[in-house]
C-alpha atoms as a PDB file:
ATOM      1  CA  UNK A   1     100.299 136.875 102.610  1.00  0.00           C
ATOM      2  CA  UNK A   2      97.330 135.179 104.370  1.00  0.00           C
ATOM      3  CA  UNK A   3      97.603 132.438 106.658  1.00  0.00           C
ATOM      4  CA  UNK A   4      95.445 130.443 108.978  1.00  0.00           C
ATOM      5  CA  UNK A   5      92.267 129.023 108.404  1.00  0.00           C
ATOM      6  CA  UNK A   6      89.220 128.355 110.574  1.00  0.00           C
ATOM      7  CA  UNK A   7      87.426 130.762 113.013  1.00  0.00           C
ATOM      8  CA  UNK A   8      90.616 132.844 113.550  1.00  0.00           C
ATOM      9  CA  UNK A   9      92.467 133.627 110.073  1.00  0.00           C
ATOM     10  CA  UNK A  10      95.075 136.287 110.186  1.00  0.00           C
ATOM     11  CA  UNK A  11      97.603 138.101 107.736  1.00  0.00           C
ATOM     12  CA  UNK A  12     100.724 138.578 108.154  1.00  0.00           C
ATOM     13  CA  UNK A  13     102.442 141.697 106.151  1.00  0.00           C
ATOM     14  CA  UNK A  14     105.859 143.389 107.596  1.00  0.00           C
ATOM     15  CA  UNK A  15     105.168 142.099 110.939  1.00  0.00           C
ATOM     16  CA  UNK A  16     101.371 143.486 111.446  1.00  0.00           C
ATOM     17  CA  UNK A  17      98.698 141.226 112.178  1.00  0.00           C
ATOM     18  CA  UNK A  18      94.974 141.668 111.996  1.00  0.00           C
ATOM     19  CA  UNK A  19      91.857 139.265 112.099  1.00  0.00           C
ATOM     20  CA  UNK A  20      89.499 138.319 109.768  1.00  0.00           C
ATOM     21  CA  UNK A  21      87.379 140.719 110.730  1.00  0.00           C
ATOM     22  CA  UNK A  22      89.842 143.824 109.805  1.00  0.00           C
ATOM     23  CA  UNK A  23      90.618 142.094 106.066  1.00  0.00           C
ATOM     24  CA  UNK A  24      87.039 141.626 105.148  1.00  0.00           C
ATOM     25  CA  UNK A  25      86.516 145.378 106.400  1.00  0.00           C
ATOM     26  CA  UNK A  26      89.428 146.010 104.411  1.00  0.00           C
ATOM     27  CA  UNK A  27      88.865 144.427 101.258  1.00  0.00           C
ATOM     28  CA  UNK A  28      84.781 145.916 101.517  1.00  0.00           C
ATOM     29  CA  UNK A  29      86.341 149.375 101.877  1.00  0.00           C
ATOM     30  CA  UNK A  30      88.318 148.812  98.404  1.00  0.00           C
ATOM     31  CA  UNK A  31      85.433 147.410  96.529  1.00  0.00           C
ATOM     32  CA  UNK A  32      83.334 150.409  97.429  1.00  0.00           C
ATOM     33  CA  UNK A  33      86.485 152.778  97.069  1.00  0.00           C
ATOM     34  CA  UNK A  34      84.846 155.801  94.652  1.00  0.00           C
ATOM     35  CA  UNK A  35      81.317 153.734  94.365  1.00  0.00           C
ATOM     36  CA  UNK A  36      80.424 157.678  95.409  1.00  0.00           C
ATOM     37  CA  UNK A  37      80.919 158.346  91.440  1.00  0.00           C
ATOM     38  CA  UNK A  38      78.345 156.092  89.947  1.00  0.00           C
ATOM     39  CA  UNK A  39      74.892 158.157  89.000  1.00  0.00           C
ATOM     40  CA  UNK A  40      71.406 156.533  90.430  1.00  0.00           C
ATOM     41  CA  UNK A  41      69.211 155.425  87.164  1.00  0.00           C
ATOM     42  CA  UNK A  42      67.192 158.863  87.597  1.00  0.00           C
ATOM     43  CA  UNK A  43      70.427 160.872  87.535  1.00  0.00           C
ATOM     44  CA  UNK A  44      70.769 161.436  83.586  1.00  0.00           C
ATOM     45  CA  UNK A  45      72.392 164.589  83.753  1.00  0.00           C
ATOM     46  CA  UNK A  46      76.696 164.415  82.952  1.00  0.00           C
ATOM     47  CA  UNK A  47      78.622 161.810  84.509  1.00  0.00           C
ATOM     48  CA  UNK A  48      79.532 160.838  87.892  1.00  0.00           C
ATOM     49  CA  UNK A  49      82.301 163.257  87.641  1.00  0.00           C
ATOM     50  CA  UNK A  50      79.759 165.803  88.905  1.00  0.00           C
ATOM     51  CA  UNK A  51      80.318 164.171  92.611  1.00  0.00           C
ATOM     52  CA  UNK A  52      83.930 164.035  92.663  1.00  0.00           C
ATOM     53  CA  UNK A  53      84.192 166.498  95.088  1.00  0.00           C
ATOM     54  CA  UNK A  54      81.789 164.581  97.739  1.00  0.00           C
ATOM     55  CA  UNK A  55      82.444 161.129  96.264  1.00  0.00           C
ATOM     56  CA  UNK A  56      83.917 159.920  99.284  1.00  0.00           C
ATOM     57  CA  UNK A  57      81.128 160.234 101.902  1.00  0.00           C
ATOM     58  CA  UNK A  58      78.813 159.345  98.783  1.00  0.00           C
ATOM     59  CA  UNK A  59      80.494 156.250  98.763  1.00  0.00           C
ATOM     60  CA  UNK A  60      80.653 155.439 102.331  1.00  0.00           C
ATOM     61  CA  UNK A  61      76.796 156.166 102.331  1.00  0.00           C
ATOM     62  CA  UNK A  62      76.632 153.661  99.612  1.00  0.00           C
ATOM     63  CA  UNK A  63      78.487 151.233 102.012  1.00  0.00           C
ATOM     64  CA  UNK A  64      76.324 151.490 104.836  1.00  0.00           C
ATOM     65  CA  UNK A  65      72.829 151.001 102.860  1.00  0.00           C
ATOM     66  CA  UNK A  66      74.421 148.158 101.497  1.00  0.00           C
ATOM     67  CA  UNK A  67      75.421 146.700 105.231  1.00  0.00           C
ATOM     68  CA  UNK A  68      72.937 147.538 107.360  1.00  0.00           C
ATOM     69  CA  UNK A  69      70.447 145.191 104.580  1.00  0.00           C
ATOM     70  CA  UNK A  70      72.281 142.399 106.018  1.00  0.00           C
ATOM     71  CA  UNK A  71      70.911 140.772 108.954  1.00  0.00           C
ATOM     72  CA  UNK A  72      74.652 140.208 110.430  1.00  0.00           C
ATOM     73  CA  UNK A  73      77.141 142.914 109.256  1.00  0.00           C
ATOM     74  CA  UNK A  74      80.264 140.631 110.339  1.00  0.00           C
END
């Protein structure tokens, strides 16, 4: 459950709190969650299966191209 709203949100869940900060972190990390599988436009070969074994840092590669584009990553 999220409460708060402003500069300073926070959640709330079994007693653990976090800031805004952690939850967008968070919710990035499950948006790009196996991103590592999808093929680039030159990769015609199979599926994206092919990188299930690596998909993971694949994906987290994908994630930091994607934030360091941004001016601020916050």
């Amino acid at each position: 459950m999220f409460f708060g709203a402003g500069p300073h949100p926070w959640l709330l869940l079994d007693g653990f709190e976090t800031d805004g900060r952690s939850i967008a972190l968070a919710l990035s990390a499950s948006l790009f969650h196996d991103a590592g599988l999808i093929q680039t436009s030159d990769d015609t070969e199979g599926t994206g299966a092919k990188y299930l074994a690596d998909h993971d840092q694949r994906s987290l590669r994908l994630m930091r191209v994607r934030y360091n584009r941004r001016s601020d990553p916050r």
